[in-house]
Protein backbone atom coordinates (compact mmCIF):
# COMPACT_ATOMS: atom_id res chain seq x y z
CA UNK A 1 -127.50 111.78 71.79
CA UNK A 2 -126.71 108.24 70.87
CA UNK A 3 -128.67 108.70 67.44
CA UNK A 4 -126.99 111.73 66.27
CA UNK A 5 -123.63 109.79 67.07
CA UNK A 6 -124.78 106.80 65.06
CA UNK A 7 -125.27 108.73 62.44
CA UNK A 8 -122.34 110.98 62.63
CA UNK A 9 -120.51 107.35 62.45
CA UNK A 10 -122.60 106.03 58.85
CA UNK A 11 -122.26 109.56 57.60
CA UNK A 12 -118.08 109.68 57.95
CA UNK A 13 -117.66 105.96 56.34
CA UNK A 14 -120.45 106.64 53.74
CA UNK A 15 -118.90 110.02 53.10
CA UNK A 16 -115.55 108.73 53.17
CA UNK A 17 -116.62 105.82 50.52
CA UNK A 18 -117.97 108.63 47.99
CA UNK A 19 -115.29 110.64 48.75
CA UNK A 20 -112.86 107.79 47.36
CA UNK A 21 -114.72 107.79 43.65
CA UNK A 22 -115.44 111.87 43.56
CA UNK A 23 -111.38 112.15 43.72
CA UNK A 24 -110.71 110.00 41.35
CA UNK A 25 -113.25 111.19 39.37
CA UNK A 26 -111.66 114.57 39.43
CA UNK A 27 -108.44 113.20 39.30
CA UNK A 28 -108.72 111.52 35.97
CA UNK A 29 -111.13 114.26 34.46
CA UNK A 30 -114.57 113.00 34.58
CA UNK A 31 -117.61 115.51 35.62
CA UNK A 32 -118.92 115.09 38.92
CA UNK A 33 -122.73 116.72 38.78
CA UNK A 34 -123.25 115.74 42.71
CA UNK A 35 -121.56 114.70 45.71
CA UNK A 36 -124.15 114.62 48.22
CA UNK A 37 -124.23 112.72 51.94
CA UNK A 38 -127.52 110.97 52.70
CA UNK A 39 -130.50 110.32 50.05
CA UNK A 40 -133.80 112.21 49.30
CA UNK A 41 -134.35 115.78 48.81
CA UNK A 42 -131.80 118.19 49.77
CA UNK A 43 -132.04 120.37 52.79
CA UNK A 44 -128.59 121.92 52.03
CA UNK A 45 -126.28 122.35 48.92
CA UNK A 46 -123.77 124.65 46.81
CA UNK A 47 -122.34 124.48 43.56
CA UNK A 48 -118.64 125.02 42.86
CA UNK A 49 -116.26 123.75 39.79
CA UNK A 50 -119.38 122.39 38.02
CA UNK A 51 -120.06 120.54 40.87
CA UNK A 52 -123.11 119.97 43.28
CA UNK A 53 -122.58 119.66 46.78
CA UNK A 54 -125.44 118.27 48.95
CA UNK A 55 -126.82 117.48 52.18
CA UNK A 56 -130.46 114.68 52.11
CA UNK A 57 -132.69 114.66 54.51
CA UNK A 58 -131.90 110.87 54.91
CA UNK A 59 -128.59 110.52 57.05
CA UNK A 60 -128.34 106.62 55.56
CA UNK A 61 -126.25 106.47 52.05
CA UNK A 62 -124.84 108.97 49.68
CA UNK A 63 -123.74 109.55 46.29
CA UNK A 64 -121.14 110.71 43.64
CA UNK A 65 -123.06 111.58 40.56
CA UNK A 66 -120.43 111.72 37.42
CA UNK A 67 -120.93 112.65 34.20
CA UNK A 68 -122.10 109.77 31.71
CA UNK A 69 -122.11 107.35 34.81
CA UNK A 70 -125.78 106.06 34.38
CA UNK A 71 -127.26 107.27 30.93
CA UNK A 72 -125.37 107.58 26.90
CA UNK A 73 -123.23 110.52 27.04
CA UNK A 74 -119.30 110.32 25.61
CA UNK A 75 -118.34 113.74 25.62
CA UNK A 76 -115.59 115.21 26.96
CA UNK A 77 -115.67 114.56 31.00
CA UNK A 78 -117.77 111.46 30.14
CA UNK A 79 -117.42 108.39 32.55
CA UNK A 80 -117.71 106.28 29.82
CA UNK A 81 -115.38 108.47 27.57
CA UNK A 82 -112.23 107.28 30.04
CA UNK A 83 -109.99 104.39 29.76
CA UNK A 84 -111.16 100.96 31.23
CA UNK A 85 -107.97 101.55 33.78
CA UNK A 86 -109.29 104.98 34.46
CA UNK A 87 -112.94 103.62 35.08
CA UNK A 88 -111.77 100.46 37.22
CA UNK A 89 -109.55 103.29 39.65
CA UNK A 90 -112.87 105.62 39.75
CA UNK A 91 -115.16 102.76 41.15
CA UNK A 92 -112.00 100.45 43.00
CA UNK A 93 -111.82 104.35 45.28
CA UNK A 94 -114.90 103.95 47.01
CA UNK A 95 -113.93 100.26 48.77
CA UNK A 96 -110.35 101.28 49.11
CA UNK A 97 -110.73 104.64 50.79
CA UNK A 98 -112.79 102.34 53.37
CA UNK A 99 -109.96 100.22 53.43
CA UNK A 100 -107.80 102.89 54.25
CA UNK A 101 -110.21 104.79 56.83
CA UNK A 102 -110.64 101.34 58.78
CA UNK A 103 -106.67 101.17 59.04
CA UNK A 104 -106.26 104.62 59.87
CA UNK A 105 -108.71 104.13 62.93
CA UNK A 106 -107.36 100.77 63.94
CA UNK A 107 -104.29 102.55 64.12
CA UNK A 108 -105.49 105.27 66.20
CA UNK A 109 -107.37 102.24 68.77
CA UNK A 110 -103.70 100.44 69.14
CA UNK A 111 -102.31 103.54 69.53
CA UNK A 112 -104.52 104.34 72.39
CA UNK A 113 -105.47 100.87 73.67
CA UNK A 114 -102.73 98.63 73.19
CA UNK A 115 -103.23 95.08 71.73
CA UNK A 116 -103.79 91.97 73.48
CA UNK A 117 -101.32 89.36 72.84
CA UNK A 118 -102.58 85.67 72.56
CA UNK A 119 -101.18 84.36 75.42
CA UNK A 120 -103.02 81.38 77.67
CA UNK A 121 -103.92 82.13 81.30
CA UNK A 122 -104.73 78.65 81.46
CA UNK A 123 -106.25 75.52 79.97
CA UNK A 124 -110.11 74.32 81.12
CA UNK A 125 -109.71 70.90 82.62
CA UNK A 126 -110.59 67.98 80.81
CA UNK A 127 -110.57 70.33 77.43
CA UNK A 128 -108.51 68.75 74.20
CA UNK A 129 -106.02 71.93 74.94
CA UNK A 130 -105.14 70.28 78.31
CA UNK A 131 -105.08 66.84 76.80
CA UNK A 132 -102.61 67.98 74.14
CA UNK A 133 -100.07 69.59 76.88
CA UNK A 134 -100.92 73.46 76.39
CA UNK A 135 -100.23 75.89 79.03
CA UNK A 136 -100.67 79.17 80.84
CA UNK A 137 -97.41 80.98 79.43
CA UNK A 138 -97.81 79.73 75.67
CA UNK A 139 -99.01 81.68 72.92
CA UNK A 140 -100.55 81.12 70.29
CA UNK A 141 -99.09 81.51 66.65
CA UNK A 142 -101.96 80.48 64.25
CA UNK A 143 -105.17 78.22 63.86
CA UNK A 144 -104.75 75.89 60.92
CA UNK A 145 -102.64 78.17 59.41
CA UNK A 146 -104.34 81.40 60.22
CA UNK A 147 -102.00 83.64 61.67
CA UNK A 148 -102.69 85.19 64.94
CA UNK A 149 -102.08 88.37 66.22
CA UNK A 150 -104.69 89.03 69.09
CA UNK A 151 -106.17 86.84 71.64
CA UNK A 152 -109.85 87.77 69.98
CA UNK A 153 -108.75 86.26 67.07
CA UNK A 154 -108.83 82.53 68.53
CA UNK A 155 -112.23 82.95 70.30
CA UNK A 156 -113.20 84.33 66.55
CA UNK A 157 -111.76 81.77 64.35
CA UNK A 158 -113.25 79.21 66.69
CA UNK A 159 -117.16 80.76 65.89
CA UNK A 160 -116.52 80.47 62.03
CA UNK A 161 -115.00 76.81 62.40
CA UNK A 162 -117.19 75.23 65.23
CA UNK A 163 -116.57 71.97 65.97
CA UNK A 164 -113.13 71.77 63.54
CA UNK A 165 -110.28 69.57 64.68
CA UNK A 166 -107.52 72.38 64.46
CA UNK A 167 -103.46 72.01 63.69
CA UNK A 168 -102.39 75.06 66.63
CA UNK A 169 -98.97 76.26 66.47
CA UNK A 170 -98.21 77.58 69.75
CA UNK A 171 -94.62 78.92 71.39
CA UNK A 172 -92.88 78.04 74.48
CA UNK A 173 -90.03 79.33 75.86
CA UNK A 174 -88.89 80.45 72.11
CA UNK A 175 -89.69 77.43 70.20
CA UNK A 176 -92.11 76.26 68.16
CA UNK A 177 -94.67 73.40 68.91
CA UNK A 178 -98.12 71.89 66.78
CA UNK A 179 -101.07 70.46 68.85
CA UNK A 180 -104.50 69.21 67.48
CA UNK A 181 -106.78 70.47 69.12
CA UNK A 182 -111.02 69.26 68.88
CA UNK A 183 -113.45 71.79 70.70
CA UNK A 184 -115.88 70.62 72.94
CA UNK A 185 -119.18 71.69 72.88
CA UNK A 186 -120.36 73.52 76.20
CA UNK A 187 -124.08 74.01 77.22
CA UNK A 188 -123.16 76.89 79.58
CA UNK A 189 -121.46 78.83 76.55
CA UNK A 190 -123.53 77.26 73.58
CA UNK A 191 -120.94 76.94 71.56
CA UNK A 192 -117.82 74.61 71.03
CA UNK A 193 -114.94 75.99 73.15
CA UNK A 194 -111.33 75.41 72.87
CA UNK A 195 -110.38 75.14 76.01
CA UNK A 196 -108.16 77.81 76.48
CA UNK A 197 -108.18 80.67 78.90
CA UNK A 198 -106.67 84.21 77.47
CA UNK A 199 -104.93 86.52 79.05
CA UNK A 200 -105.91 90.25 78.30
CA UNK A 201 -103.18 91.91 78.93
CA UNK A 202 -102.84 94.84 77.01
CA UNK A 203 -99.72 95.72 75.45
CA UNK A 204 -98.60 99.15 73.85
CA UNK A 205 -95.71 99.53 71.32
CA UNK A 206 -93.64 101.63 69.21
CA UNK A 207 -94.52 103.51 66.44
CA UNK A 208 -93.49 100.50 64.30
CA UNK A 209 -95.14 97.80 65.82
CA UNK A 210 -98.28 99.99 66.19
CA UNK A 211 -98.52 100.71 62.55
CA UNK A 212 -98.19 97.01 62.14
CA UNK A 213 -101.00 95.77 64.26
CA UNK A 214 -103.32 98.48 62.79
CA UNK A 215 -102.92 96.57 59.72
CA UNK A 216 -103.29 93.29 61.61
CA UNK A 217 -106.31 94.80 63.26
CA UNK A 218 -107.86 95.76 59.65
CA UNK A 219 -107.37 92.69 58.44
CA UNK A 220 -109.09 90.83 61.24
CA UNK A 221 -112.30 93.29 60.60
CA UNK A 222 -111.96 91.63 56.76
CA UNK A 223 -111.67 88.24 57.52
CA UNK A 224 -114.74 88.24 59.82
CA UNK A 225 -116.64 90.06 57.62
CA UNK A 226 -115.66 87.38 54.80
CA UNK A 227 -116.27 84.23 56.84
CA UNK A 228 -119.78 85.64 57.78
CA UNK A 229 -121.07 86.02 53.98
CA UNK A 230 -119.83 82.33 53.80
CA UNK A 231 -121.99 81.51 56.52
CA UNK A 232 -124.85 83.44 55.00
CA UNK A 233 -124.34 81.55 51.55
CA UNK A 234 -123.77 78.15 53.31
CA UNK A 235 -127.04 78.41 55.59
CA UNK A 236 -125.43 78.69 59.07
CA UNK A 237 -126.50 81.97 59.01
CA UNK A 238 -129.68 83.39 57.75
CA UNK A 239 -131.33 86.77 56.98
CA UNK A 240 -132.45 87.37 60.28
CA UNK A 241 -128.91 87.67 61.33
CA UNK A 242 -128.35 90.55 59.09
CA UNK A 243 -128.10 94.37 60.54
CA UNK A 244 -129.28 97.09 58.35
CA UNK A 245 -129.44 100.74 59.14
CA UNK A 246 -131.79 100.31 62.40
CA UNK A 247 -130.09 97.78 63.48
CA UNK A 248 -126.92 99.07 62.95
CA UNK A 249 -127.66 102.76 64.43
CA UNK A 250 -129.52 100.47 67.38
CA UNK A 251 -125.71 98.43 68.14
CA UNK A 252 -124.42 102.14 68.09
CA UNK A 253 -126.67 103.72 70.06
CA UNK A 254 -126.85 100.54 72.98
CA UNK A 255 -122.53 100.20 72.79
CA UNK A 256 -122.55 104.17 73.50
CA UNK A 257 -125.60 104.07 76.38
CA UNK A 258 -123.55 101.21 77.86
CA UNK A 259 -120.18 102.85 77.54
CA UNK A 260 -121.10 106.38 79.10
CA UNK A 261 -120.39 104.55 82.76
CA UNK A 262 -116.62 104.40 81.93
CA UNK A 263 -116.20 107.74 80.54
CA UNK A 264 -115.95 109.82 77.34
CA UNK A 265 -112.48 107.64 76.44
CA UNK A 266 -114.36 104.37 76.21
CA UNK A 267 -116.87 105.80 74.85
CA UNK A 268 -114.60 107.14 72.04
CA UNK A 269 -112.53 103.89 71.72
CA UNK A 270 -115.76 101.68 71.40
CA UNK A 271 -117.13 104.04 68.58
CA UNK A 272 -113.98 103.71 66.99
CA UNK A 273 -114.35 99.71 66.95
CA UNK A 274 -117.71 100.04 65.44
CA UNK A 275 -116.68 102.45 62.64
CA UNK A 276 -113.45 100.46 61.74
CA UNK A 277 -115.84 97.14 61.63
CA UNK A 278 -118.24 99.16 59.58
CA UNK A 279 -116.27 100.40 57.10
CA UNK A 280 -114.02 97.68 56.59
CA UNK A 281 -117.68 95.95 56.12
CA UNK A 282 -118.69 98.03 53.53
CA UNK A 283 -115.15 98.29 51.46
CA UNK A 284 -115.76 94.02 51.02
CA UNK A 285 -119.57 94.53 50.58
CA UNK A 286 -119.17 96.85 47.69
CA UNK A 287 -116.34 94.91 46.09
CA UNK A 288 -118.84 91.70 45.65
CA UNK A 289 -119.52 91.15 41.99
CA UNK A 290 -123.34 92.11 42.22
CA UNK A 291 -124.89 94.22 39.86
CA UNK A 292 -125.83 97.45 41.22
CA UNK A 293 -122.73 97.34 43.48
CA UNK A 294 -118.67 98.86 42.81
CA UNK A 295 -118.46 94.96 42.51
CA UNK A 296 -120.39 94.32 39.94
CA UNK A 297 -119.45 97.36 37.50
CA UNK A 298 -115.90 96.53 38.09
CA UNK A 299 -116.72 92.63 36.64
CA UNK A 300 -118.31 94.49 33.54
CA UNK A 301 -115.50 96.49 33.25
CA UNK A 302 -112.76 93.39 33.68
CA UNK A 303 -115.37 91.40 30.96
CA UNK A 304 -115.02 95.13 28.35
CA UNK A 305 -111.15 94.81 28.88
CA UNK A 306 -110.92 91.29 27.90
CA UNK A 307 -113.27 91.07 25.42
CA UNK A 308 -111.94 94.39 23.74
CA UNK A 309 -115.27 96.78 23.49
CA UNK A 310 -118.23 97.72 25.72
CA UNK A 311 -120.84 95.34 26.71
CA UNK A 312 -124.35 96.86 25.27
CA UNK A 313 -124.97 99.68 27.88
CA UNK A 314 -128.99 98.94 27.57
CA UNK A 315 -128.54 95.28 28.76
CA UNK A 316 -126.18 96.10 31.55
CA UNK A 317 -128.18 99.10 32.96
CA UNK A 318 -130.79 96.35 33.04
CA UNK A 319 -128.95 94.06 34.80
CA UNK A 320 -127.59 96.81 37.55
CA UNK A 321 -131.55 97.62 37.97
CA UNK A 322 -132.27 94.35 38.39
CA UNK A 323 -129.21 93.96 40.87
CA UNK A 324 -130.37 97.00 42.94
CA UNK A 325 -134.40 96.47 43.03
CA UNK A 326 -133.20 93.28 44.82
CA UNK A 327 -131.37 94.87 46.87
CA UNK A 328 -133.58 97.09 47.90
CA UNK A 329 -135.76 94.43 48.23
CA UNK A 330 -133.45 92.92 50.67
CA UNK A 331 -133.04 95.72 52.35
CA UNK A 332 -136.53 96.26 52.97
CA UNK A 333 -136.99 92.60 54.72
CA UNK A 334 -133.50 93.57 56.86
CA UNK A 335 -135.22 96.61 58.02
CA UNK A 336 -138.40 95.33 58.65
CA UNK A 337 -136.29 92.18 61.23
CA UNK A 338 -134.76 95.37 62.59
CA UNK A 339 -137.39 97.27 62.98
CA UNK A 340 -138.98 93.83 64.75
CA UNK A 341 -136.12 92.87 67.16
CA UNK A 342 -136.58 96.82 68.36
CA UNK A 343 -139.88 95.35 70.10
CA UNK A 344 -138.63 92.35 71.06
């Protein structure tokens, strides 16, 4: 059971991501041959409108084949027959529709959970928190300038900054007050901790303020998926810390085995994390400018626009192959650490 909801999960956000560039597509008259969910031969389709619809036998990926996408064609319905504007929309839809699916769902989780405020039960003794004069009551307004808007967030920030001396604007009794603050390294924990004690409290609001927090909630899926490709480019991550589709349907499968104790709501609630981390992760994945990726045919476009005509469409079909035999390369050594860890 906890496979086929892993990959009910990958198939919504992947289907959800194609789903963003076949409307588009539509929208501003381009062919779509395809749209199919999954990869490798089809075990189900239809055609309707000109279009192919398909189910792969692979439940990992999918596509939106359009008309002139990939090979020379500028014809009528053409991809490459559209407007640079029109082209940039087609391939920004993917990403965004992520974007918009991961906010939807974090809306749905606040509705339904609440939201922790970031407000300190207490202060470990001898931390730089208790040095500085924090207390159980305040709560935190932002980490070196990053806002704060759940109590995960510190605990968060603190992982992607360890060791950092931070500026933390806290309130007390309605005013505002700046501590620095130096973690301390703890062997129990093995990491550098703050020194601060949160209090979970859930809260739930109105419709307003529950609109707002999905967004807040969104954006905290973003900025950890940001700061953790700048810990794989800086080193302090490494390859072997990457998930791919094993590990990722292995995370799913474990959260739901673990969550069936509590009942079908937590259950529910804790897939919904996972697919608004997911999908927020894959809107910022594809936007990277690497060939092969939205990202990367969205640079080429933004290079065509400035430069006033097309970049030779032999040399940058080479340079998307390129881009995507190393990703599949990469992909190959994820799976196989995956694969690996399953045994471990």
């Amino acid at each position: 059971m906890s496979i086929i909801i892993a990959v009910l999960v990958l198939g919504m956000i992947i289907l959800i991501h194609e789903l963003g560039h076949f409307l588009l597509a539509k929208l501003n008259g381009i062919g779509v041959l395809e749209f199919s969910l999954g990869m490798g031969p089809r075990v189900w389709s239809f055609e309707k409108g000109g279009t192919r619809y398909s189910v792969k036998i692979l439940p990992f990926g999918g596509s939106c084949m359009m008309l002139g996408e990939d090979e020379e064609a500028s014809g009528e319905g053409s991809f490459n027959s559209k407007s640079v504007p029109a082209r940039i929309s087609v391939i920004v839809a993917g990403p965004l529709f992520n974007f918009i699916l991961a906010y939807v769902l974090s809306v749905f989780l606040i509705g339904a959970m609440g939201y922790d405020v970031p407000t300190i039960a207490g202060v470990i003794e001898g931390s730089s928190a208790e040095e500085e004069g924090l207390a159980a009551g305040d709560t935190i307004i932002a980490l070196n300038h990053y806002r704060v808007h759940f109590y995960q967030e510190i605990s968060v920030y603190s992982f992607f900054h360890p060791g950092e001396t931070m500026d933390v604007t806290y309130e007390r009794d309605g005013k505002e007050y700046t501590a620095q603050i130096t973690p301390k390294y703890s062997e129990e924990a093995g990491r550098y901790l703050l020194g601060l004690q949160g209090d979970y409290t859930r809260i739930r609001g109105n419709v307003p303020t529950t609109l707002a927090y999905g967004f807040y909630e969104m954006k905290y899926q973003v900025y950890a998926t940001f700061q953790s490709l700048k810990m794989l480019v800086t080193g302090q991550l490494s390859v072997n810390d990457m998930s791919g589709p094993v590990g990722i349907v292995k995370t799913i499968g474990d959260t739901y085995d673990e969550s069936l104790s509590s009942g079908a709501f937590y259950v529910a609630m804790n897939m919904i994390n996972i697919a608004i981390l997911l999908s927020a992760n894959l809107g910022v994945m594809n936007l990277l400018p690497i060939p092969a990726l939205d990202g990367g045919r969205l640079l080429f476009f933004f290079v065509e626009a400035i430069r006033g005509r097309k970049m030779n469409e032999e040399i940058e079909g080479r340079i998307h192959l390129v881009g995507f035999m190393l990703l599949m390369i990469l992909m190959v050594v994820v799976m196989f650490n995956d694969i690996q860890k399953l045994f471990v």
